[in-house]
N, C-alpha and C. Protein backbone atom coordinates (compact mmCIF):
# COMPACT_ATOMS: atom_id res chain seq x y z
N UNK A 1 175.14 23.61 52.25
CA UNK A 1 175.84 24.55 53.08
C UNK A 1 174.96 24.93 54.26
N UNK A 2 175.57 24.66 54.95
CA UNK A 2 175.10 25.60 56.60
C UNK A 2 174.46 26.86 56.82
N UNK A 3 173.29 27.12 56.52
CA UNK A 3 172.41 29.06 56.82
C UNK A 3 173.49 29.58 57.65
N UNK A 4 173.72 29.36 58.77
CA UNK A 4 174.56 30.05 59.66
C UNK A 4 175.83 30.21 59.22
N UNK A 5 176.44 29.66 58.25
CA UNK A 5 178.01 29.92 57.96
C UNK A 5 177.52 30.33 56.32
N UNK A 6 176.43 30.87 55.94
CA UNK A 6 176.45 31.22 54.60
C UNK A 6 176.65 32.70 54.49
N UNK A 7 176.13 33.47 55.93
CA UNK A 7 176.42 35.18 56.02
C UNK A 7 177.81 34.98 56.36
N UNK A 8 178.63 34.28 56.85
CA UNK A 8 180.16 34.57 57.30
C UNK A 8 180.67 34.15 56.08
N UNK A 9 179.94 33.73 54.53
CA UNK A 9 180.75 33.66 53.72
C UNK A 9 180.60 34.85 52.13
N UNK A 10 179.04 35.42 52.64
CA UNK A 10 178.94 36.30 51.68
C UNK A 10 179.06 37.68 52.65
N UNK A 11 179.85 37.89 53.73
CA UNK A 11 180.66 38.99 54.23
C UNK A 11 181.76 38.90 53.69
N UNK A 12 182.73 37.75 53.98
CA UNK A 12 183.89 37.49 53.67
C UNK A 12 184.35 37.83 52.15
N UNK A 13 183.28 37.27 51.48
CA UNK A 13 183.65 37.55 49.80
C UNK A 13 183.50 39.17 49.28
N UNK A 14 182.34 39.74 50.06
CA UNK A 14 182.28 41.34 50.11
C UNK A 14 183.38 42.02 50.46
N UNK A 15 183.86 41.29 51.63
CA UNK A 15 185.29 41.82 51.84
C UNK A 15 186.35 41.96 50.90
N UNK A 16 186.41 40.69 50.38
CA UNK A 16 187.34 40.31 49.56
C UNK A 16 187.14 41.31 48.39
N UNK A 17 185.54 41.55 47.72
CA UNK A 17 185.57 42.87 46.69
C UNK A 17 186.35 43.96 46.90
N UNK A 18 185.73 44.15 48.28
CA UNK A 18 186.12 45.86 48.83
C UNK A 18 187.67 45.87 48.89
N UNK A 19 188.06 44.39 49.27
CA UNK A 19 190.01 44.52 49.30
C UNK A 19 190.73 44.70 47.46
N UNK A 20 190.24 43.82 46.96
CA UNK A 20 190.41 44.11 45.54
C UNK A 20 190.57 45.47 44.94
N UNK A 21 189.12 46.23 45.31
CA UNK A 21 189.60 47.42 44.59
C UNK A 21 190.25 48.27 45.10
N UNK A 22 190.98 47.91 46.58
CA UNK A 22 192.10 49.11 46.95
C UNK A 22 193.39 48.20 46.75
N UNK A 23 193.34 47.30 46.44
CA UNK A 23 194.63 46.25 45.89
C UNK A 23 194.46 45.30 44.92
N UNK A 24 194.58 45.72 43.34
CA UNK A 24 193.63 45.02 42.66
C UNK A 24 194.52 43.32 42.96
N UNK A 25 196.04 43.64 42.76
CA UNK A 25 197.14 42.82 42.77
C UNK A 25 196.82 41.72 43.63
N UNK A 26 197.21 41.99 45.04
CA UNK A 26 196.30 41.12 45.77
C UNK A 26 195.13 40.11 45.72
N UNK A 27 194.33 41.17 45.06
CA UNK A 27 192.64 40.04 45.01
C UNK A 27 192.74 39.60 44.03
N UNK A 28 193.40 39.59 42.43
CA UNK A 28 193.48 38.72 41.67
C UNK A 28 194.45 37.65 42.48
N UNK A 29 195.46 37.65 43.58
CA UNK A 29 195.89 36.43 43.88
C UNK A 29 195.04 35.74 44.98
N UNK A 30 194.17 35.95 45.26
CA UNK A 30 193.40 35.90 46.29
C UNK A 30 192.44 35.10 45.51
N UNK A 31 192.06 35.73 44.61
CA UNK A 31 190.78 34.87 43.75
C UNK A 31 191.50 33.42 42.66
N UNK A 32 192.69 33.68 42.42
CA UNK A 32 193.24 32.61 42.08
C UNK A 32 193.23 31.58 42.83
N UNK A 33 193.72 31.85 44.35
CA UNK A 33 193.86 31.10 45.02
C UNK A 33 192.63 30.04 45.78
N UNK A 34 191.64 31.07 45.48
CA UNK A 34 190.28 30.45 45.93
C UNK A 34 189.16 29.60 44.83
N UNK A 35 189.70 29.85 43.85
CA UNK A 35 189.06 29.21 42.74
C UNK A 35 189.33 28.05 41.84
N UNK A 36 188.91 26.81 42.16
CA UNK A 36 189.50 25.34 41.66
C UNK A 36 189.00 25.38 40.01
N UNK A 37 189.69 24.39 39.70
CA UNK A 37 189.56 24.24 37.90
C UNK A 37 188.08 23.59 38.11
N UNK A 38 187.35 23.05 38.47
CA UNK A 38 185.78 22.62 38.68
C UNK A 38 184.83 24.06 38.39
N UNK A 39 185.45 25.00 39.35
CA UNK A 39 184.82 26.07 39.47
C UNK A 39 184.89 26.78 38.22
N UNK A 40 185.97 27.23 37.95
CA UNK A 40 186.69 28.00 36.66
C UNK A 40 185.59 27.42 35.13
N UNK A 41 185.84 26.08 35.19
CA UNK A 41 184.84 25.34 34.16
C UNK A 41 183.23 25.53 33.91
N UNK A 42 182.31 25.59 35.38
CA UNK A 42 181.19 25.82 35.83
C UNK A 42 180.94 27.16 35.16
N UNK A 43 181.86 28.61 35.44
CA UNK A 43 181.69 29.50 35.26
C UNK A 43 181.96 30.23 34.02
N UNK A 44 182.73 29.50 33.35
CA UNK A 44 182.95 29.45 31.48
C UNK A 44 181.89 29.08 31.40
N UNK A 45 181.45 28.11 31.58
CA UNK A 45 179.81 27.51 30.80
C UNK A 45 178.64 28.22 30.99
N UNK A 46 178.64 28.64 32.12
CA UNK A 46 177.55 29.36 32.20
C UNK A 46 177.49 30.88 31.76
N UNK A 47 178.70 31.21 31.36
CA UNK A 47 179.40 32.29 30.79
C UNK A 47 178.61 31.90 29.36
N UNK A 48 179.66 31.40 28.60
CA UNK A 48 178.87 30.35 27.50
C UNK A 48 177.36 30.62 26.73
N UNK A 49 176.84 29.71 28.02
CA UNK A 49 175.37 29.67 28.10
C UNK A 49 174.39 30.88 28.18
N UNK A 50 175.37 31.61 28.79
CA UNK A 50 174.49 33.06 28.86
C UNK A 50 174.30 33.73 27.54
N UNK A 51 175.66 33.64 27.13
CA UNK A 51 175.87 34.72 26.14
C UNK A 51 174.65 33.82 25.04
N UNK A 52 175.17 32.38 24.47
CA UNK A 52 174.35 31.99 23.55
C UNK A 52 172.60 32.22 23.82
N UNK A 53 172.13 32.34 24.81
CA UNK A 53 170.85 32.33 25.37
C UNK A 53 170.44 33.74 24.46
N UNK A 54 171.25 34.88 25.25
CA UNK A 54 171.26 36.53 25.14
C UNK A 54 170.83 36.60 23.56
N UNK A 55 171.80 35.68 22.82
CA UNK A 55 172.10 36.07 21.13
C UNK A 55 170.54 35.58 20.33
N UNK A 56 170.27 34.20 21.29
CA UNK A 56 169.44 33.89 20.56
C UNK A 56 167.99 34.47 21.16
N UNK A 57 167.88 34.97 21.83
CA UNK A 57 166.53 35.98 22.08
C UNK A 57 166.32 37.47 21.28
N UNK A 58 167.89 38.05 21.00
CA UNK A 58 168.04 39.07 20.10
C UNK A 58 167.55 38.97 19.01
N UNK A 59 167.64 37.60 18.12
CA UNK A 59 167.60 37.43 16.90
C UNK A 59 166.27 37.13 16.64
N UNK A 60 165.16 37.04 17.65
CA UNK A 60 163.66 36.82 17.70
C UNK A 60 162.55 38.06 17.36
């Protein structure tokens, strides 16, 4: 990704927070719309991965 188009994209997504919580309705279609099944998958796993990581440092 481009340095110069990486602040016009972590404004944009800030935006997109700040719109969410005065329309939650909206930004769940908003985030649907922006989020491919690649992505969705990536972020289960590392979801996943976190949690199993978390459990198994607890149990140490």
């Amino acid at each position: 990704m481009d340095r110069g188009r990486f602040g016009d994209v972590v404004v944009g997504a800030a935006g997109d927070v700040a719109g969410s919580v005065v329309d939650p309705k909206a930004g769940l279609g908003r985030l649907r719309a922006a989020v491919s099944a690649r992505t969705f998958v990536t972020l289960a796993a590392g979801v996943v991965l976190g949690y199993l990581a978390a459990r198994s440092m607890r149990r140490s």
